[in-house]
N, C-alpha and C. Protein backbone atom coordinates (compact mmCIF):
# COMPACT_ATOMS: atom_id res chain seq x y z
N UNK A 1 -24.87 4.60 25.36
CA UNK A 1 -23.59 5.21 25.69
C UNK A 1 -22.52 4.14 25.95
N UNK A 2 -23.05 3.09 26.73
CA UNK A 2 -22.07 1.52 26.99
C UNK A 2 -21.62 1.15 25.98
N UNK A 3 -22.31 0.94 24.62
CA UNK A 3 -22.26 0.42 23.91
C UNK A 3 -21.32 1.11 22.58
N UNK A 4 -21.30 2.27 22.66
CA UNK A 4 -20.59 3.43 22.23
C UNK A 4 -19.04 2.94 22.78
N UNK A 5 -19.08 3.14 23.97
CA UNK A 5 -18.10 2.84 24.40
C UNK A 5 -16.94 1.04 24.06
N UNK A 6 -17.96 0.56 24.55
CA UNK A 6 -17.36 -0.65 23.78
C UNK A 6 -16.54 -0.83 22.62
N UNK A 7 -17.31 -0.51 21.76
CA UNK A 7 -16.86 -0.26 20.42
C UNK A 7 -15.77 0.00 20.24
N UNK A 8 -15.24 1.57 20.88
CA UNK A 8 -14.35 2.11 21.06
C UNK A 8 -13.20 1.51 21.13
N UNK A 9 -13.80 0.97 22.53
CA UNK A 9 -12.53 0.01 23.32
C UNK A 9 -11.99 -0.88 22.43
N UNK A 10 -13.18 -1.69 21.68
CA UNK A 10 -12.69 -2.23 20.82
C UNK A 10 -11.58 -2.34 19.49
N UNK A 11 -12.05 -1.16 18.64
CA UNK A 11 -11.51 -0.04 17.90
C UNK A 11 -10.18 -0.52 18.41
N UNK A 12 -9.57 0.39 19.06
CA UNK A 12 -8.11 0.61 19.96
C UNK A 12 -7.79 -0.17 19.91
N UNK A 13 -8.26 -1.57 20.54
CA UNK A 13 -7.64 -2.61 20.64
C UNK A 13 -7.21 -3.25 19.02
N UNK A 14 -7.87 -3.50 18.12
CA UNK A 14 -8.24 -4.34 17.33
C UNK A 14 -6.86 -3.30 16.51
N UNK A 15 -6.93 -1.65 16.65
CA UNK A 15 -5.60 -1.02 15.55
C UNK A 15 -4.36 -1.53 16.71
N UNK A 16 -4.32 -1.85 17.87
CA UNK A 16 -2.93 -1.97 18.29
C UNK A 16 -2.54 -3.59 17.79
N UNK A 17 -3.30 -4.01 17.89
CA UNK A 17 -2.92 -5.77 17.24
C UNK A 17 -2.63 -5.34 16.43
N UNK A 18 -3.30 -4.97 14.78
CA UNK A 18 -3.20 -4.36 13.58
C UNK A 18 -1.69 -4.10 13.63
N UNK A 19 -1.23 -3.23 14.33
CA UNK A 19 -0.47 -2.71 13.87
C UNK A 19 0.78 -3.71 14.31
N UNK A 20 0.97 -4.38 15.32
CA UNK A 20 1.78 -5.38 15.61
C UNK A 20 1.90 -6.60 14.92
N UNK A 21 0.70 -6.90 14.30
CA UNK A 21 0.33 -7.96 13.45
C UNK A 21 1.43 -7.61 12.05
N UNK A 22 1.26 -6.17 11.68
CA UNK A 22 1.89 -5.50 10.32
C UNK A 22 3.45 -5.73 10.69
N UNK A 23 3.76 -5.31 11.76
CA UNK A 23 5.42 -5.21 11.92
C UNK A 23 5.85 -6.64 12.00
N UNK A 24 5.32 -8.09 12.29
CA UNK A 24 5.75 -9.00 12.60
C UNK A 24 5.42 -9.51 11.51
N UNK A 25 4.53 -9.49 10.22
CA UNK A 25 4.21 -10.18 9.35
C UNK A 25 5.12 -9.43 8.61
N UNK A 26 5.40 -8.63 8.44
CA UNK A 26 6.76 -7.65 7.69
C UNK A 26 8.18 -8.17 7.42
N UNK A 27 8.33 -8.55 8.96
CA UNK A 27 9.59 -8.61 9.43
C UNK A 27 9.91 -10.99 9.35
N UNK A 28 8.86 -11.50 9.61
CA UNK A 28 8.98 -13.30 9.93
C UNK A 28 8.18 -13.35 8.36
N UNK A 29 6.91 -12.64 7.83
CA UNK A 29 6.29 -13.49 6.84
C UNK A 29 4.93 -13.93 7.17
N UNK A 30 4.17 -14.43 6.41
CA UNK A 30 3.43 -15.32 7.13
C UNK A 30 3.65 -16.42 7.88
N UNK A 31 4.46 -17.30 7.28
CA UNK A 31 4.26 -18.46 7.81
C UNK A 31 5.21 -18.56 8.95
N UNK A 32 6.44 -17.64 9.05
CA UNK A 32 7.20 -17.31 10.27
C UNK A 32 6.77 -16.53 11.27
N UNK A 33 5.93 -15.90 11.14
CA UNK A 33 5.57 -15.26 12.21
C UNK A 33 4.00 -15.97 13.30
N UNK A 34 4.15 -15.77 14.59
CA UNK A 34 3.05 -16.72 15.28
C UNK A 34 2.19 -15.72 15.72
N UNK A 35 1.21 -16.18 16.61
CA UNK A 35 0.20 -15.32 17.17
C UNK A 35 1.35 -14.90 18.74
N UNK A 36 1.54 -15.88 18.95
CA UNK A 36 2.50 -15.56 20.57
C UNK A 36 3.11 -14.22 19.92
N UNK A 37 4.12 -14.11 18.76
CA UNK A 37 4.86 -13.30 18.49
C UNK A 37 3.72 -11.60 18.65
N UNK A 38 3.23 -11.74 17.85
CA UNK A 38 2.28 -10.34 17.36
C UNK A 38 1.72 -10.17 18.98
N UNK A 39 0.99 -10.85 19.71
CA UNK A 39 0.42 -10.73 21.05
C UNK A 39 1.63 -10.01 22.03
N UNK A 40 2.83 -10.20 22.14
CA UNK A 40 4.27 -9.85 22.84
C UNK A 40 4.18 -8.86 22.19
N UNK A 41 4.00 -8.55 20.91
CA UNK A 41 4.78 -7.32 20.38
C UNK A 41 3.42 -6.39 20.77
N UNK A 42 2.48 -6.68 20.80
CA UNK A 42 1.04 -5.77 21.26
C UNK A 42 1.09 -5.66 22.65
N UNK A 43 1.71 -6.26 23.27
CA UNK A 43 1.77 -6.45 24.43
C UNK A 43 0.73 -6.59 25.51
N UNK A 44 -0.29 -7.68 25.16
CA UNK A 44 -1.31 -8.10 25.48
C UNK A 44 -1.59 -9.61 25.40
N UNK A 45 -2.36 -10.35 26.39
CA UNK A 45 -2.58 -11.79 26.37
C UNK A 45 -2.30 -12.36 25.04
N UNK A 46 -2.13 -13.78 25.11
CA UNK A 46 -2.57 -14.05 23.64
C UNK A 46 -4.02 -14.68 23.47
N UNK A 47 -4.80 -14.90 24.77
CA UNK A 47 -6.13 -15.02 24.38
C UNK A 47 -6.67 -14.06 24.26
N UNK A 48 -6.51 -12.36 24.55
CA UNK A 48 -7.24 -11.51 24.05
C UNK A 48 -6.64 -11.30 22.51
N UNK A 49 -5.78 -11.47 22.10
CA UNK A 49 -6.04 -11.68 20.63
C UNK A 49 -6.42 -12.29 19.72
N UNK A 50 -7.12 -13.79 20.08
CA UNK A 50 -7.69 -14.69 19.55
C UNK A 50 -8.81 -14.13 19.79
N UNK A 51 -9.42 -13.16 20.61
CA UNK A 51 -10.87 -12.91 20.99
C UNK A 51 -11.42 -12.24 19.74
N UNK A 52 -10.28 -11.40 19.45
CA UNK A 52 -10.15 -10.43 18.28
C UNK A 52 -10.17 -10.54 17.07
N UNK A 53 -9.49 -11.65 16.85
CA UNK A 53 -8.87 -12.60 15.75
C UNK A 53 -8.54 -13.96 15.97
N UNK A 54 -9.82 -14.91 15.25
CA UNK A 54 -9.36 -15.94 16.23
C UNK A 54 -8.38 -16.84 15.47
N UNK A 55 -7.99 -16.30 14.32
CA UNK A 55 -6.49 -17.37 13.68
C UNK A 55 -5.89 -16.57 13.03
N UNK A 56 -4.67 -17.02 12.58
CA UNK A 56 -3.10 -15.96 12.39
C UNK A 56 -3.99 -15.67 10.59
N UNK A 57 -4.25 -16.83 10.20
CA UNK A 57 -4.89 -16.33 8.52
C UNK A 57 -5.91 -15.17 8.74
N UNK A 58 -6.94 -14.91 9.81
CA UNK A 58 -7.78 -13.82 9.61
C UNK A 58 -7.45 -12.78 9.81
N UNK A 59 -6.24 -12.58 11.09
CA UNK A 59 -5.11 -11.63 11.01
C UNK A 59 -4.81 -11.44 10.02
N UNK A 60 -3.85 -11.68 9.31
CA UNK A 60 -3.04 -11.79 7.94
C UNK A 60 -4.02 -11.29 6.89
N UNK A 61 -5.20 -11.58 6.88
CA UNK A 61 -5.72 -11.14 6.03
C UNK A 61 -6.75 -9.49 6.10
N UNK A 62 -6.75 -9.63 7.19
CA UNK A 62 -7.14 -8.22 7.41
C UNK A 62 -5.69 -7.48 7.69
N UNK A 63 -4.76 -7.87 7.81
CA UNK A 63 -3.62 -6.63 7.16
C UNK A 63 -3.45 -6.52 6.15
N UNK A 64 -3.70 -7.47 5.07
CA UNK A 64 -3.15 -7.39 3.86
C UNK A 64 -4.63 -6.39 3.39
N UNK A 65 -5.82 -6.59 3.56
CA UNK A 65 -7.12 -5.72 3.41
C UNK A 65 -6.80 -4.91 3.60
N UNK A 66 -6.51 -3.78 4.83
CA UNK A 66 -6.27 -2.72 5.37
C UNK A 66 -5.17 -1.87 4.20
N UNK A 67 -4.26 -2.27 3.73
CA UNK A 67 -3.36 -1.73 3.19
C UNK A 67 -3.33 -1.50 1.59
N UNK A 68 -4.40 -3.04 1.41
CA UNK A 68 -5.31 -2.94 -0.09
C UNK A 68 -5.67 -1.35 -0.19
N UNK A 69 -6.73 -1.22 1.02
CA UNK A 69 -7.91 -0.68 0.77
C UNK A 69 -7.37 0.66 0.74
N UNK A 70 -6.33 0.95 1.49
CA UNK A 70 -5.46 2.38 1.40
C UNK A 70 -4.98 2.31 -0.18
N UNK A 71 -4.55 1.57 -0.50
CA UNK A 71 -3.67 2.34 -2.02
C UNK A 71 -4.91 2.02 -3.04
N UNK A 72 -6.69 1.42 -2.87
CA UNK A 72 -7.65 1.32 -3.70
C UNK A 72 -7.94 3.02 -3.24
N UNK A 73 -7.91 3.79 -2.11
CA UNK A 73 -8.23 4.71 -1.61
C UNK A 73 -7.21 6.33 -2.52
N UNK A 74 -6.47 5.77 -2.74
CA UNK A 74 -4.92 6.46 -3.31
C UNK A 74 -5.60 6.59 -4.32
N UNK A 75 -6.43 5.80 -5.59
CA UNK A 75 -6.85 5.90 -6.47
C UNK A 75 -7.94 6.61 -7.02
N UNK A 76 -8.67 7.21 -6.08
CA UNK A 76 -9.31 8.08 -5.87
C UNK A 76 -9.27 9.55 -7.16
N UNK A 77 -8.16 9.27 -7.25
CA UNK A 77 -7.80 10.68 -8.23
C UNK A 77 -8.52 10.56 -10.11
N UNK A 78 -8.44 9.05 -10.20
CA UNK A 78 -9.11 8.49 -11.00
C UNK A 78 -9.98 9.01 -11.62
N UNK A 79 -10.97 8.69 -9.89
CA UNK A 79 -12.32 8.56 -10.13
C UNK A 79 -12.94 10.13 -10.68
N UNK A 80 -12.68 11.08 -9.60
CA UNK A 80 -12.37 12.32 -9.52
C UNK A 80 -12.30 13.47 -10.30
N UNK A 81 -11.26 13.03 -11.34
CA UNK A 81 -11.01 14.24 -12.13
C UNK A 81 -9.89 13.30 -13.22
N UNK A 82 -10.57 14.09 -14.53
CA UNK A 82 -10.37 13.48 -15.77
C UNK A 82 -9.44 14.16 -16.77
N UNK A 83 -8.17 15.31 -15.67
CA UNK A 83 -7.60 15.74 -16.40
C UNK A 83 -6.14 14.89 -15.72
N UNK A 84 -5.35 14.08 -16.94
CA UNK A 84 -4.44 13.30 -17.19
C UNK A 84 -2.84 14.15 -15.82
N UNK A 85 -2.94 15.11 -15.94
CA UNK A 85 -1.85 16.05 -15.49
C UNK A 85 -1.94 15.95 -14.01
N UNK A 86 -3.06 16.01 -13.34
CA UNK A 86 -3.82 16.43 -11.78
C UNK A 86 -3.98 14.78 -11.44
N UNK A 87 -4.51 14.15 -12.20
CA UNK A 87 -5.27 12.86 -11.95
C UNK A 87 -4.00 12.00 -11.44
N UNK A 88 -2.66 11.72 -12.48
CA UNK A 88 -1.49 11.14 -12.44
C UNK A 88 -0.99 11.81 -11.17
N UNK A 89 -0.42 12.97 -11.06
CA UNK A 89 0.36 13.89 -9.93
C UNK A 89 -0.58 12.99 -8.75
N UNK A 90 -1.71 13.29 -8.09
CA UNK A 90 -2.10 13.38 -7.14
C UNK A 90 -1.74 11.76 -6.76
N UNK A 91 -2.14 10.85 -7.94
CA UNK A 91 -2.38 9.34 -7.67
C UNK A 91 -0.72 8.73 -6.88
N UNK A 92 0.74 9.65 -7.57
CA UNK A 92 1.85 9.35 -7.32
C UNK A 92 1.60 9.73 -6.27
N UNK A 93 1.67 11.43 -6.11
CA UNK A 93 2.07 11.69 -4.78
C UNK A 93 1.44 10.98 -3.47
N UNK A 94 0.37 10.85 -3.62
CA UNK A 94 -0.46 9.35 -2.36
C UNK A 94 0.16 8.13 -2.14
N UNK A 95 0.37 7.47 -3.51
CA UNK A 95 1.41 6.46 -3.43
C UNK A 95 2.79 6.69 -2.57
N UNK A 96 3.11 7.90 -2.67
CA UNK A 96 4.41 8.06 -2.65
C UNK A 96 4.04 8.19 -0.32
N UNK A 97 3.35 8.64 0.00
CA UNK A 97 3.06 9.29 0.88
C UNK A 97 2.81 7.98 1.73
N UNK A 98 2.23 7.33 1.20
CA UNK A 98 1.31 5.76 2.12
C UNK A 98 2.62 4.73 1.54
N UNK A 99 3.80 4.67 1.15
CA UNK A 99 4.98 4.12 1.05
C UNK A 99 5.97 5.06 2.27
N UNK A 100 5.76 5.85 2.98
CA UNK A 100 6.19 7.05 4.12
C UNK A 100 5.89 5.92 5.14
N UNK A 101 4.46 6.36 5.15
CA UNK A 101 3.38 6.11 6.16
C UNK A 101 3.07 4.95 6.60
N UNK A 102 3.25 4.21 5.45
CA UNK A 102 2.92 2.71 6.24
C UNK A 102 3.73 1.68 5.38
N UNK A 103 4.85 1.95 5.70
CA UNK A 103 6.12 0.98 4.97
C UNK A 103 5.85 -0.53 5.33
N UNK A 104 5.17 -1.12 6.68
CA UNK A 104 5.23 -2.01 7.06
C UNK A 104 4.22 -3.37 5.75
N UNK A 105 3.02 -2.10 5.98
CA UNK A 105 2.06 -2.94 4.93
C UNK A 105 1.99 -3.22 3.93
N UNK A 106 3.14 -2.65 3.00
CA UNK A 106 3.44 -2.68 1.72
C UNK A 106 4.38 -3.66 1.65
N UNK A 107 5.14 -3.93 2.41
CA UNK A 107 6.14 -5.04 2.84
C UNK A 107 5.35 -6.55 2.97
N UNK A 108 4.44 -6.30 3.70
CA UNK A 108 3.48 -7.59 3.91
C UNK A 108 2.93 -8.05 2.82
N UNK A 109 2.68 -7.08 1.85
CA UNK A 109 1.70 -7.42 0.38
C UNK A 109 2.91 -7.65 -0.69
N UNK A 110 4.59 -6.95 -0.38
CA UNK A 110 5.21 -7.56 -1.49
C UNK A 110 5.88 -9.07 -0.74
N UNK A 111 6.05 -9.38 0.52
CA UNK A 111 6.23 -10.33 0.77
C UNK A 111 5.71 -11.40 0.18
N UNK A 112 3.95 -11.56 0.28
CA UNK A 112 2.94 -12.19 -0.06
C UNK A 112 2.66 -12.39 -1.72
N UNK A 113 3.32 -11.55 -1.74
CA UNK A 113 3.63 -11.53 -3.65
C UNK A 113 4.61 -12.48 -4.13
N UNK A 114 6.08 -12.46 -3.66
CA UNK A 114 7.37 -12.95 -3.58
C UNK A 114 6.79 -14.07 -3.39
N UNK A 115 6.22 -15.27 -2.71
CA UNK A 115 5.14 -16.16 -2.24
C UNK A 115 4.39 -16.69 -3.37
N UNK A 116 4.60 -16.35 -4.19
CA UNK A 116 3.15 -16.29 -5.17
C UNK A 116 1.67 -16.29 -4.78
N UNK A 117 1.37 -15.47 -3.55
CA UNK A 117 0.52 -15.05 -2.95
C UNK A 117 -0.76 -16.52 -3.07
N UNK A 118 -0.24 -17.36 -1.88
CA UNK A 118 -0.71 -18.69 -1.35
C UNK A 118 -1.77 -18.12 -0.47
N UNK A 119 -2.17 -16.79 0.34
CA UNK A 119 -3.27 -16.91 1.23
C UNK A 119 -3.99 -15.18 0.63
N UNK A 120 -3.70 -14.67 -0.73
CA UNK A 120 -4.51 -13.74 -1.38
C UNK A 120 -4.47 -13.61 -2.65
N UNK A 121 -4.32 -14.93 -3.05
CA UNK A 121 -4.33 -15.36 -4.64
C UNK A 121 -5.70 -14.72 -4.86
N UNK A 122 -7.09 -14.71 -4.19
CA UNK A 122 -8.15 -14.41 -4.51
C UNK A 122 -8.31 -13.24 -5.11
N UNK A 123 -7.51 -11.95 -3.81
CA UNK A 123 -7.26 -10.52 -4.10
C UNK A 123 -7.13 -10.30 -5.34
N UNK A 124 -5.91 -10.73 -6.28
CA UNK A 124 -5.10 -10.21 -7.24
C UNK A 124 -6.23 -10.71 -8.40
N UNK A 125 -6.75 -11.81 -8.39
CA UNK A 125 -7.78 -12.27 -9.33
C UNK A 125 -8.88 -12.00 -9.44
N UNK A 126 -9.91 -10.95 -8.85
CA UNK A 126 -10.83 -10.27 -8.52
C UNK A 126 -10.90 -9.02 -8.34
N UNK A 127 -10.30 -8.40 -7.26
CA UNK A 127 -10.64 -7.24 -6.59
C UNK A 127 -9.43 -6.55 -7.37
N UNK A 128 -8.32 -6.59 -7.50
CA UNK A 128 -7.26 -6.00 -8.30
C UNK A 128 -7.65 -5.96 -9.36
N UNK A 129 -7.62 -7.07 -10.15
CA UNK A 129 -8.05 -7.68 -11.52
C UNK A 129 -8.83 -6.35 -11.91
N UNK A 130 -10.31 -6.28 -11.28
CA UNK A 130 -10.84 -5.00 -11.67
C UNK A 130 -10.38 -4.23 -11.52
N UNK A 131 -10.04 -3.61 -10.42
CA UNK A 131 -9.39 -2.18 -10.53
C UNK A 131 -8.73 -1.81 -11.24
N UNK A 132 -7.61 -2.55 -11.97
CA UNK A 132 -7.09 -2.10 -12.50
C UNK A 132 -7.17 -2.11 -14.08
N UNK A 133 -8.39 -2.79 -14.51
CA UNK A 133 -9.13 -2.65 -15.77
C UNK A 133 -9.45 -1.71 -15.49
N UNK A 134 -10.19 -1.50 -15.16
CA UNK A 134 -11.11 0.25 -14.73
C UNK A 134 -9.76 1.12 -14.64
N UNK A 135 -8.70 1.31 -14.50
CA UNK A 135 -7.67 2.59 -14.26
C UNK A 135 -7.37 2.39 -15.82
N UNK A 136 -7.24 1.17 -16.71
CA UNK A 136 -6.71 1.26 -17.79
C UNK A 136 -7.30 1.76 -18.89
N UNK A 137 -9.00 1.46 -18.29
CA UNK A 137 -10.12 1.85 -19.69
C UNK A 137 -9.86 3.32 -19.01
N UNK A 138 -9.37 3.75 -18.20
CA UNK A 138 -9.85 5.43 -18.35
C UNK A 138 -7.95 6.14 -19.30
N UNK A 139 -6.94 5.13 -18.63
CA UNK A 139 -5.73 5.88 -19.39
C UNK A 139 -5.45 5.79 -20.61
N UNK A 140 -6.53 4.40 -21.68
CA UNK A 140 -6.56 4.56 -22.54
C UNK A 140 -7.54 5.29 -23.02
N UNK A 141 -8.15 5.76 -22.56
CA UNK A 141 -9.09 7.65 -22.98
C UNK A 141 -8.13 8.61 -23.00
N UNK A 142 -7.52 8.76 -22.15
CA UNK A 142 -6.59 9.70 -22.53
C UNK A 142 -6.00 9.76 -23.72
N UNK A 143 -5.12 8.24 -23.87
CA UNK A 143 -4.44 7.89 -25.20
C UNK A 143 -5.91 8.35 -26.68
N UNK A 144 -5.97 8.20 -26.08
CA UNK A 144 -7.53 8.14 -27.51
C UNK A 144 -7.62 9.63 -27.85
N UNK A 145 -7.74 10.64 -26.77
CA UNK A 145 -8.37 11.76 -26.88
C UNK A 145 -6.75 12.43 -27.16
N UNK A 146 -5.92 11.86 -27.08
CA UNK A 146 -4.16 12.55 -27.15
C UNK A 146 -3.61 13.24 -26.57
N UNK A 147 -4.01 13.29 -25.21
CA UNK A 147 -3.68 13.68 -24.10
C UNK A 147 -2.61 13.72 -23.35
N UNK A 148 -2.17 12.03 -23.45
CA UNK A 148 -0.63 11.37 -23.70
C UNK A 148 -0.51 10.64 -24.53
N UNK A 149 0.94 10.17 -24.57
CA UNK A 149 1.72 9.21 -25.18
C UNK A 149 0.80 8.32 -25.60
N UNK A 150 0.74 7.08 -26.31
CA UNK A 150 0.45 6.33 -26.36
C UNK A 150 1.10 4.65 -26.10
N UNK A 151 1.04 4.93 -24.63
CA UNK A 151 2.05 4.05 -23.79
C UNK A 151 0.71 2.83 -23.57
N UNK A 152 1.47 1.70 -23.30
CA UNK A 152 0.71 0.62 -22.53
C UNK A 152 0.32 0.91 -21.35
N UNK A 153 -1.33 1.23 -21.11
CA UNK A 153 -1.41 1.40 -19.49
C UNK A 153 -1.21 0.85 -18.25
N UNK A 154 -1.51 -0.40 -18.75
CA UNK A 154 -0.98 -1.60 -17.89
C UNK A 154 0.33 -1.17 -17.26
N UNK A 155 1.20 -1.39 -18.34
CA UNK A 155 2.83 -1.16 -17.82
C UNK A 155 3.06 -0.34 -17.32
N UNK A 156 2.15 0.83 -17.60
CA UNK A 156 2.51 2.44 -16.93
C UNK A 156 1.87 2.29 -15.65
N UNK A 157 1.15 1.66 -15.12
CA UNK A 157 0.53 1.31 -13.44
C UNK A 157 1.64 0.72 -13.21
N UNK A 158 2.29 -0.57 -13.40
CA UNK A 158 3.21 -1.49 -12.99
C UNK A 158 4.28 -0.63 -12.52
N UNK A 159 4.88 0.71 -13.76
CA UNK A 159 6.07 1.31 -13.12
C UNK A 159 5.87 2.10 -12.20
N UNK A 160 4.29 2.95 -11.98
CA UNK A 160 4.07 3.50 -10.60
C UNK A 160 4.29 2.67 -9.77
N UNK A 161 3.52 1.67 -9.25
CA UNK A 161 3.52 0.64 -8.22
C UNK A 161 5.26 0.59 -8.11
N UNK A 162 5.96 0.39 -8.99
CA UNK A 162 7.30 -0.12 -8.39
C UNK A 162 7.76 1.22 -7.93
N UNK A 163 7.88 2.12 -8.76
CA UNK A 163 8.25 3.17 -8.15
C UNK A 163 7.83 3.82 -6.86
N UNK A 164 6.83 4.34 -6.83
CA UNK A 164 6.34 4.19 -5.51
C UNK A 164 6.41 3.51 -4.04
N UNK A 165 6.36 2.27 -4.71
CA UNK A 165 6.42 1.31 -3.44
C UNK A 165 7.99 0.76 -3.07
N UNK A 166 8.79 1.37 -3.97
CA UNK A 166 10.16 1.45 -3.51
C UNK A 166 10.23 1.98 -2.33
N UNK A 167 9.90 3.00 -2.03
CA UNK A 167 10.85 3.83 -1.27
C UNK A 167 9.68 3.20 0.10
N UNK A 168 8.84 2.09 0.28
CA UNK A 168 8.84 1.05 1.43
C UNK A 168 9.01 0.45 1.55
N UNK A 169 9.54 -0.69 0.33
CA UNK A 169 10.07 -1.95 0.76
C UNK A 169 11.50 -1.99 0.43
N UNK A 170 11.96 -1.02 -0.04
CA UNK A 170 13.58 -0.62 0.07
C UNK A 170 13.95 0.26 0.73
N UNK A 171 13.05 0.65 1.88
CA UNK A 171 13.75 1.93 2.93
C UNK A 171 14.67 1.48 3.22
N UNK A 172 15.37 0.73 3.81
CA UNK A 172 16.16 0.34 4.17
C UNK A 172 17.79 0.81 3.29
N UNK A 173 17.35 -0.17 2.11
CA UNK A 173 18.89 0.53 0.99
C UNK A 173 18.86 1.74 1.05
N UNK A 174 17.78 2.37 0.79
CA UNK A 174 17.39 4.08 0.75
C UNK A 174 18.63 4.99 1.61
N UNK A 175 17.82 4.66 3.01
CA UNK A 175 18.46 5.01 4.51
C UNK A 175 19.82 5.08 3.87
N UNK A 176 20.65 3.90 3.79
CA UNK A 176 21.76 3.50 3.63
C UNK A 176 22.69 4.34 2.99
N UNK A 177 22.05 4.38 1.61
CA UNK A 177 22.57 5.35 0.82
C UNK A 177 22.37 6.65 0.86
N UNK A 178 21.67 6.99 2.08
CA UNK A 178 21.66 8.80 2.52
C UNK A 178 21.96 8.76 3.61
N UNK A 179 23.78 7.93 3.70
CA UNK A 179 24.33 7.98 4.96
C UNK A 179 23.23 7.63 6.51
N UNK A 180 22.53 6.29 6.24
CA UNK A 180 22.05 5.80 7.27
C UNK A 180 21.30 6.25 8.39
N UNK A 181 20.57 7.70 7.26
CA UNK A 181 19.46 8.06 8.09
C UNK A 181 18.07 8.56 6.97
N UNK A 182 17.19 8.60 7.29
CA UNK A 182 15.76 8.06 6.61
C UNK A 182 15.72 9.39 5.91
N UNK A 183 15.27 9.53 4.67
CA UNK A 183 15.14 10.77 4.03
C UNK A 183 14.58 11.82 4.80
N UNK A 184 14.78 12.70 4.76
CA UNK A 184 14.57 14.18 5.70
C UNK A 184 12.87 14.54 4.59
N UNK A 185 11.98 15.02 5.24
CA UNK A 185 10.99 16.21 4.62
C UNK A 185 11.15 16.37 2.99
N UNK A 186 12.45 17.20 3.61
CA UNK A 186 12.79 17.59 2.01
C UNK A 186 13.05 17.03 1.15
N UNK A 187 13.98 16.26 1.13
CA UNK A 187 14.56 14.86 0.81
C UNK A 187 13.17 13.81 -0.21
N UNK A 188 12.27 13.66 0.68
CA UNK A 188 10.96 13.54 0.24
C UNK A 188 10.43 13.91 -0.54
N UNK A 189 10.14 14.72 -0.59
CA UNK A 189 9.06 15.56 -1.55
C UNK A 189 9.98 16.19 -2.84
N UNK A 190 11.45 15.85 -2.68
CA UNK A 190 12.32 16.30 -4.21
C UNK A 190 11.88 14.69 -4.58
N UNK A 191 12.08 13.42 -4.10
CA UNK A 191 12.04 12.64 -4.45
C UNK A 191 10.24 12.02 -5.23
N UNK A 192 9.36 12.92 -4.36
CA UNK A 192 8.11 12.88 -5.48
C UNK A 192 8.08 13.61 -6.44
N UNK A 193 8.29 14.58 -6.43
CA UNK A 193 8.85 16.03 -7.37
C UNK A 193 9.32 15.04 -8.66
N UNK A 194 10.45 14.39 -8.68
CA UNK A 194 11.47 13.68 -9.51
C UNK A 194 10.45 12.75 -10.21
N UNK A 195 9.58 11.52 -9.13
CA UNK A 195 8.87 10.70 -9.68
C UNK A 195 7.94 11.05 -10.87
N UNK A 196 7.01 12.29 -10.35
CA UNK A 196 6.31 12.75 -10.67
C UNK A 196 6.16 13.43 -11.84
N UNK A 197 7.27 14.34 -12.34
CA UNK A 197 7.99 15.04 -13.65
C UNK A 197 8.27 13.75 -15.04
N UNK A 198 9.36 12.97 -14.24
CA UNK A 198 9.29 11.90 -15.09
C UNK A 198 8.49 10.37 -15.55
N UNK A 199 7.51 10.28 -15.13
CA UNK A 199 6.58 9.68 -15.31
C UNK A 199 5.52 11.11 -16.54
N UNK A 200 5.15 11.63 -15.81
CA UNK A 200 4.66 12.59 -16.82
C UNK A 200 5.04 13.36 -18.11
N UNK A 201 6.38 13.84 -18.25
CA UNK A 201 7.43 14.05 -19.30
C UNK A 201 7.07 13.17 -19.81
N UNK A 202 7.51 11.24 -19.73
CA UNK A 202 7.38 10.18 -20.28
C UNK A 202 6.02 10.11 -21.12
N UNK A 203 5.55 10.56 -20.76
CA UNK A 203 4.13 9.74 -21.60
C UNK A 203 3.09 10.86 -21.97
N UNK A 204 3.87 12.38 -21.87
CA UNK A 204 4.38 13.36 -22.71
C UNK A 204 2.59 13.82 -22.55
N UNK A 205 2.14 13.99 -20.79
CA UNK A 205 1.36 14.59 -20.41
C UNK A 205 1.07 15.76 -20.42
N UNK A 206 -0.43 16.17 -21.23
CA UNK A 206 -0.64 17.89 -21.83
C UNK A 206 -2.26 18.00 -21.22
């Protein structure tokens, strides 16, 4: 039961760093942002966050993991179901939802990109690398079976990703331009609605 507990405690602790770790690596970068900083913003020692994490790179890299593993999770629709119409819809609208939800971490991974990604060069050359062979051998089945267009799949991931991940690492212009307050509900979901139609129209999904 102690031990249960622990855990727990742990747990809690380890998502409130997490999540302070995300807003300060967001906002300084890697290499601008310190452990003092993220520890203040968690508002906890900074030796209990070394307990946790004992350097700013293992931090850093378990945010940039965490946020991987959500949009490898988004992809899901893939795996799932092999009709081009359901498979695409669902994969945007997730994208579109975890660009809502966790604007911070998507910020951290295009930061780290902008960078030419100096501390997850590994990521993009491995763990991406595949994935996204595997999303392409299945959208060129589609293309094969004539399902859609016969678009480059590659490029057609690239314009989700941007599209998608706009509306978190440009909330900001977003806001701006809807009079300086954050898209409403509705506002939202016309704006996946929109994504969603035209991406599919495009590549003339049946």
């Amino acid at each position: 039961m102690k031990s249960n507990s622990k855990a727990k405690v742990r747990q809690e602790k380890e998502k409130i760093i997490l999540k302070a770790a995300e807003s300060v690596f967001a906002e300084y970068g890697f290499q601008g942002a310190t452990t003092s900083m993220i520890a203040e913003r968690a508002k906890i020692p900074k030796a209990n966050l070394h307990y946790y994490f004992p350097t700013k790179q293992a931090l850093y890299r378990q945010v940039v993991d965490n946020i991987f593993n959500i949009w490898l999770q988004a992809a899901d629709s893939f795996d799932d179901c092999d009709d081009p119409v359901e498979a695409l819809t669902r994969y945007i609208e997730k994208k579109m939802d975890i660009s809502r939800e966790n604007p911070m971490g998507s910020k951290v991974w295009a930061n780290e990109i902008i960078r030419r990604a100096p501390v997850i060069q590994d990521y993009l050359e491995t763990t991406l690398k595949d994935w996204t062979e595997s999303r392409v051998s299945i959208i060129q089945r589609w293309i094969d079976q004539g399902r859609i267009n016969p678009v480059d799949p590659q490029y057609l991931l690239y314009m989700i990703w941007s599209t998608t991940q706009h509306y978190a690492d440009f909330n900001h212009q977003i806001e701006t331009l809807n009079g300086g307050k954050p898209l409403s509900d509705k506002q939202y979901q016309t704006a996946k609605d929109n994504a969603i139609e035209i991406v599919l129209k495009g590549i003339g999904a049946r």
